[in-house]
Protein backbone atom coordinates (compact mmCIF):
# COMPACT_ATOMS: atom_id res chain seq x y z
CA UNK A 1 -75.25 11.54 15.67
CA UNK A 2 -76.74 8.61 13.94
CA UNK A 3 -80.88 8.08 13.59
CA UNK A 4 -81.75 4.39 14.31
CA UNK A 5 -83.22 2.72 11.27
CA UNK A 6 -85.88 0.01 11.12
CA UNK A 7 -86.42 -2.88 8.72
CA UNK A 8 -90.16 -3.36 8.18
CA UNK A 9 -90.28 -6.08 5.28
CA UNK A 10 -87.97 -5.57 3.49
CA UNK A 11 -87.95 -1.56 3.07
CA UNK A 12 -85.84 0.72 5.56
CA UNK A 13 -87.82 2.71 7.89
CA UNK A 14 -86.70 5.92 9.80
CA UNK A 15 -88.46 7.73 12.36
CA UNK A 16 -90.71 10.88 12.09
CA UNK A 17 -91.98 13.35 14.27
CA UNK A 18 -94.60 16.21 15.20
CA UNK A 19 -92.60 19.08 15.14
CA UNK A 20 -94.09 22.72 16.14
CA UNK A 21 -92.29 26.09 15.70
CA UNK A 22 -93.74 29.14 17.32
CA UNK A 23 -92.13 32.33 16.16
CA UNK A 24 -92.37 36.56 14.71
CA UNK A 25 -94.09 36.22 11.34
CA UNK A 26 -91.04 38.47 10.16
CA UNK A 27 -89.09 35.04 9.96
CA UNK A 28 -91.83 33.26 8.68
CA UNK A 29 -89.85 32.90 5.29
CA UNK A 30 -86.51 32.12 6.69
CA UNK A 31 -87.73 29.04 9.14
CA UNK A 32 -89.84 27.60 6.15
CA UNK A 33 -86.86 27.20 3.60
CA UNK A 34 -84.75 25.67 6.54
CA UNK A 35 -87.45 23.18 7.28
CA UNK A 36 -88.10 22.49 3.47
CA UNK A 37 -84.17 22.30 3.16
CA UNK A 38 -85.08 19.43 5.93
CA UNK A 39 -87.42 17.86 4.02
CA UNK A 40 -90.08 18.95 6.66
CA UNK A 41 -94.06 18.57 5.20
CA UNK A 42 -96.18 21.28 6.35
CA UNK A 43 -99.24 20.33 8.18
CA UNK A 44 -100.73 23.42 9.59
CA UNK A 45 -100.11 27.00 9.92
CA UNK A 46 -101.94 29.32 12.51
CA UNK A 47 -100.90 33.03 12.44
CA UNK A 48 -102.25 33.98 15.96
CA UNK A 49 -103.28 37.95 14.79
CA UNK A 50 -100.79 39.32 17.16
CA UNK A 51 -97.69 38.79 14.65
CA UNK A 52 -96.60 35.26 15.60
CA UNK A 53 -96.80 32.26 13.67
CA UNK A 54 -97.58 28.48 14.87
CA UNK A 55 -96.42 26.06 11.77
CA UNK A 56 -96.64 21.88 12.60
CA UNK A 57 -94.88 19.88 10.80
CA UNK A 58 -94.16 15.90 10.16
CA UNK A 59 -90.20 15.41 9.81
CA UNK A 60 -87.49 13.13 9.58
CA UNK A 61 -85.50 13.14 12.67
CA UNK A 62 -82.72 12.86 11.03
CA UNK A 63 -84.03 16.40 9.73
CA UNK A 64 -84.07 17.79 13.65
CA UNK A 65 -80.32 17.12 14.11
CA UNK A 66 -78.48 20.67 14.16
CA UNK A 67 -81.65 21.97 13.78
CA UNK A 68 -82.45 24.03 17.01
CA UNK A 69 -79.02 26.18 17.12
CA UNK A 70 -80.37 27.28 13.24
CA UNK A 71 -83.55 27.74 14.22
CA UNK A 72 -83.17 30.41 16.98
CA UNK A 73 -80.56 31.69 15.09
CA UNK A 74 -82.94 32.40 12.10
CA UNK A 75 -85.84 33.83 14.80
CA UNK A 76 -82.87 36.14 16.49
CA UNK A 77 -83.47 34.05 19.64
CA UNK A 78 -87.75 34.43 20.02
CA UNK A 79 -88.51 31.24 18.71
CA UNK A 80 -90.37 28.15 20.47
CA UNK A 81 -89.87 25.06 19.06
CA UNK A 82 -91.57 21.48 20.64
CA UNK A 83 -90.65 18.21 18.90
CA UNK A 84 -91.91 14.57 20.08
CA UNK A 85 -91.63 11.24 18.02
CA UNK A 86 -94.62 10.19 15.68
CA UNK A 87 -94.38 6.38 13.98
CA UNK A 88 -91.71 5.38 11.81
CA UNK A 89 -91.95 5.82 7.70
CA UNK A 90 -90.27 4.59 4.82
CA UNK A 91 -86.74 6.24 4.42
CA UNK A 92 -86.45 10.12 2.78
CA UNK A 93 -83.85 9.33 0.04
CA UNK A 94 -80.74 11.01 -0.05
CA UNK A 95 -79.11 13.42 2.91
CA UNK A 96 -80.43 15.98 4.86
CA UNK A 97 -78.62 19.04 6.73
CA UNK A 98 -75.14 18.53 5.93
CA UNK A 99 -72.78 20.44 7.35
CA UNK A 100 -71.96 23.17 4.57
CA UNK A 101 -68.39 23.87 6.09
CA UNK A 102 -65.06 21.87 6.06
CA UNK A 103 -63.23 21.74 9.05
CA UNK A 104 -59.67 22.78 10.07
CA UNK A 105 -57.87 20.12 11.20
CA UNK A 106 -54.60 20.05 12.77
CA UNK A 107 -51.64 18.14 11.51
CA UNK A 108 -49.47 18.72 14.31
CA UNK A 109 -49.52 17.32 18.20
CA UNK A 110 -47.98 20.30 20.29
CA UNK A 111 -49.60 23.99 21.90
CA UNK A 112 -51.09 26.35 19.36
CA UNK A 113 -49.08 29.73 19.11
CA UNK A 114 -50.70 33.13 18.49
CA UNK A 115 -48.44 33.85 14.96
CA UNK A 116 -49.87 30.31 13.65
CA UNK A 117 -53.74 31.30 14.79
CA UNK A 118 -52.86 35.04 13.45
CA UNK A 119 -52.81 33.71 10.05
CA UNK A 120 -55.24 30.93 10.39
CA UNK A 121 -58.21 32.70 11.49
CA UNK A 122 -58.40 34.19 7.92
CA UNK A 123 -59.32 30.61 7.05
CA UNK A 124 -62.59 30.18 9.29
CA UNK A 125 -63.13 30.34 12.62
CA UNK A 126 -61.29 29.10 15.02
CA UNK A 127 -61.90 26.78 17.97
CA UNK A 128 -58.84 27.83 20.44
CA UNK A 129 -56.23 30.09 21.47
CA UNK A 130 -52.92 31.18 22.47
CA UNK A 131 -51.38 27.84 24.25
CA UNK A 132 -54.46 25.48 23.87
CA UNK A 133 -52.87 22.12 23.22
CA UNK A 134 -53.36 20.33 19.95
CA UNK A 135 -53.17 17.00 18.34
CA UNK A 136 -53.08 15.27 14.45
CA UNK A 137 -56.09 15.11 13.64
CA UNK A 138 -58.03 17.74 16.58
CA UNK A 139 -61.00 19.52 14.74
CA UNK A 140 -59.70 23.71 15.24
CA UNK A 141 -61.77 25.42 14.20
CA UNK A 142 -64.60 26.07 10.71
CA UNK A 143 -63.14 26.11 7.16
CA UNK A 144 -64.75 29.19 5.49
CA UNK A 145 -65.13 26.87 2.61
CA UNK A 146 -66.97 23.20 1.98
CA UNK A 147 -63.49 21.48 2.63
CA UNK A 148 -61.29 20.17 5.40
CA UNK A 149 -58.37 22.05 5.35
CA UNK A 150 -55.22 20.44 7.56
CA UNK A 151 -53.03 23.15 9.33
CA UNK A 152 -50.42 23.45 11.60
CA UNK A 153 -51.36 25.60 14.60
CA UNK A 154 -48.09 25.60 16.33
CA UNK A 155 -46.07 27.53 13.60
CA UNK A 156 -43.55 29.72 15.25
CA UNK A 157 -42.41 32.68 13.26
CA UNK A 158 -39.16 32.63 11.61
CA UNK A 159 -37.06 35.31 13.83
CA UNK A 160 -34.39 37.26 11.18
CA UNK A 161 -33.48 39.64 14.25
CA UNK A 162 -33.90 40.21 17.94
CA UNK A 163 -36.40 43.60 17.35
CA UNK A 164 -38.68 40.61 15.67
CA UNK A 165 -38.64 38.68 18.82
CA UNK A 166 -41.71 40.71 20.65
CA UNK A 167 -43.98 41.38 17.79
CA UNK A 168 -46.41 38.15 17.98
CA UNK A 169 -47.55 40.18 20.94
CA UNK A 170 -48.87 42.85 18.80
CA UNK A 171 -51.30 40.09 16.96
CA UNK A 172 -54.67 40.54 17.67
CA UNK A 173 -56.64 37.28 17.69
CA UNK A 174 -60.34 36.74 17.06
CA UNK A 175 -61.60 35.32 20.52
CA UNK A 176 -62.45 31.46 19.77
CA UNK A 177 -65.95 30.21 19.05
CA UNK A 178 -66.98 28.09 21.67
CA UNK A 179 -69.73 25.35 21.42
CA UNK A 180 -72.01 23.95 24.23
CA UNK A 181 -72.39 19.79 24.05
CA UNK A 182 -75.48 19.76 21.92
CA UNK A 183 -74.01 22.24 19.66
CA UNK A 184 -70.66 20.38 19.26
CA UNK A 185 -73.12 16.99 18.48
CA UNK A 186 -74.94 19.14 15.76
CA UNK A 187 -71.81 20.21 14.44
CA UNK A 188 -70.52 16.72 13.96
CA UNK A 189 -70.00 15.13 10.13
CA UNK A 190 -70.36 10.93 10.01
CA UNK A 191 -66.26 10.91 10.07
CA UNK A 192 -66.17 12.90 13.12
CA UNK A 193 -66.33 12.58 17.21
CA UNK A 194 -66.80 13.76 20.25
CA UNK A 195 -64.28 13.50 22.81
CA UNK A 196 -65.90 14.45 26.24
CA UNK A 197 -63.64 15.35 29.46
CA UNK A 198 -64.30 16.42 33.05
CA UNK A 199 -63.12 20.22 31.24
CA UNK A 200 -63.24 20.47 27.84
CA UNK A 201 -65.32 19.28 24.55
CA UNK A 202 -62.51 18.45 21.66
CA UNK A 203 -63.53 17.54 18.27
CA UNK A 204 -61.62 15.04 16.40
CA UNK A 205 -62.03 13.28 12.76
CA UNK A 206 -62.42 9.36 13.09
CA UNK A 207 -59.07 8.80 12.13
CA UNK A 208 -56.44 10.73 13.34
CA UNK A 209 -53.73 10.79 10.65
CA UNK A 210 -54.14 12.43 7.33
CA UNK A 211 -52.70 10.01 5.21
CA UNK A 212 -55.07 7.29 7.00
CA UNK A 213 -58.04 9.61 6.02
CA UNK A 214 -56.78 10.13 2.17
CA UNK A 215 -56.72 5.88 2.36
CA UNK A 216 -59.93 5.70 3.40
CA UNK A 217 -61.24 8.25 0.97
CA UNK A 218 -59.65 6.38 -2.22
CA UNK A 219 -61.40 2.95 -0.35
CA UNK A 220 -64.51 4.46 -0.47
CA UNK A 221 -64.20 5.71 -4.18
CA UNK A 222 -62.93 2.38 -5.60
């Protein structure tokens, strides 16, 4: 998701909003360093004696993107949050809320196996399963680390004899991670997409092929 810019003589605007979080002062300290992190300015806090916490804030909404799913994470679910557009403001320089994780991307078109998600899902977590189809360039699943890694999720094992034949049915698999449409929009990096159907929610990288993306990336550098 992109936040619509304005140019007000000259200097780029971006818009800003009244934000207020509602929540057990026990996360009081948790909420605050994600807001900060946000680049959130504190406008008022009102502790309401029977250990919850009202904080308003001003905020970029660029700031707000990915931020509910973090929030009630960080509140263990009991927090109220209310949000509502305020005037537009000279730009916050830099970026806020990046994604911290890479992605696992497939290189492959094809149906992911078990064996090839066995030994994957010590990389991150993944996306899909047994038999969900794939294609070059399909988003998979979280890197555990800050880059995209590309995989191939429809390796078969290498069979040396027929006792080896049955053992991918042994593997135990961690069940997928799914994400709802607003969580699959927060998740989303400014090479990424969304691709929407009647049954499923498939993230993708801009451009498909990985040798595309590493031409794009050297583009961009020079």
């Amino acid at each position: 998701p992109e936040v619509i810019m304005h140019d007000v003589d000259g200097e780029e605007h971006e818009p800003w909003e009244q934000l207020t979080v509602d929540f057990d002062e026990a996360y009081q300290g948790a909420v605050m360093t994600r807001l900060a992190d946000r680049k959130g300015e504190l406008v008022d806090m009102l502790p309401d004696g029977k250990g919850r916490i009202r904080l308003d804030y001003r905020i970029p909404t660029r700031g707000l993107i990915g931020f509910r799913t973090e929030y009630l994470t960080a509140t263990s679910g009991t927090g109220l949050l209310y949000h509502v557009l305020d005037d537009y403001a000279p730009r916050v320089p830099g970026t806020i809320a990046q994604r911290n994780n890479g992605a696992l991307v497939s290189m492959v078109q094809g149906k992911a196996l078990a064996y090839a998600l066995f030994n994957l899902q010590e990389r991150g977590r993944l996306f899909i399963g047994h038999g969900a189809p794939v294609y070059e360039g399909m988003i998979i699943g979280i890197h555990q680390r800050g880059n995209d890694l590309v995989v191939n999720p429809t390796k078969a094992k290498q069979l040396t004899n027929v006792r080896a034949a049955g053992t991918d049915e042994n593997l135990v698999l961690t069940p997928p991670t799914l994400f709802s449409l607003e969580q699959s929009l927060e998740f989303l990096d400014d090479d990424e997409l969304l691709e929407v159907t009647p049954n499923n929610l498939r993230l993708r990288k801009k451009i498909l092929k990985e040798s595309d993306r590493k031409r794009e990336s050297r583009r961009k550098v020079s």
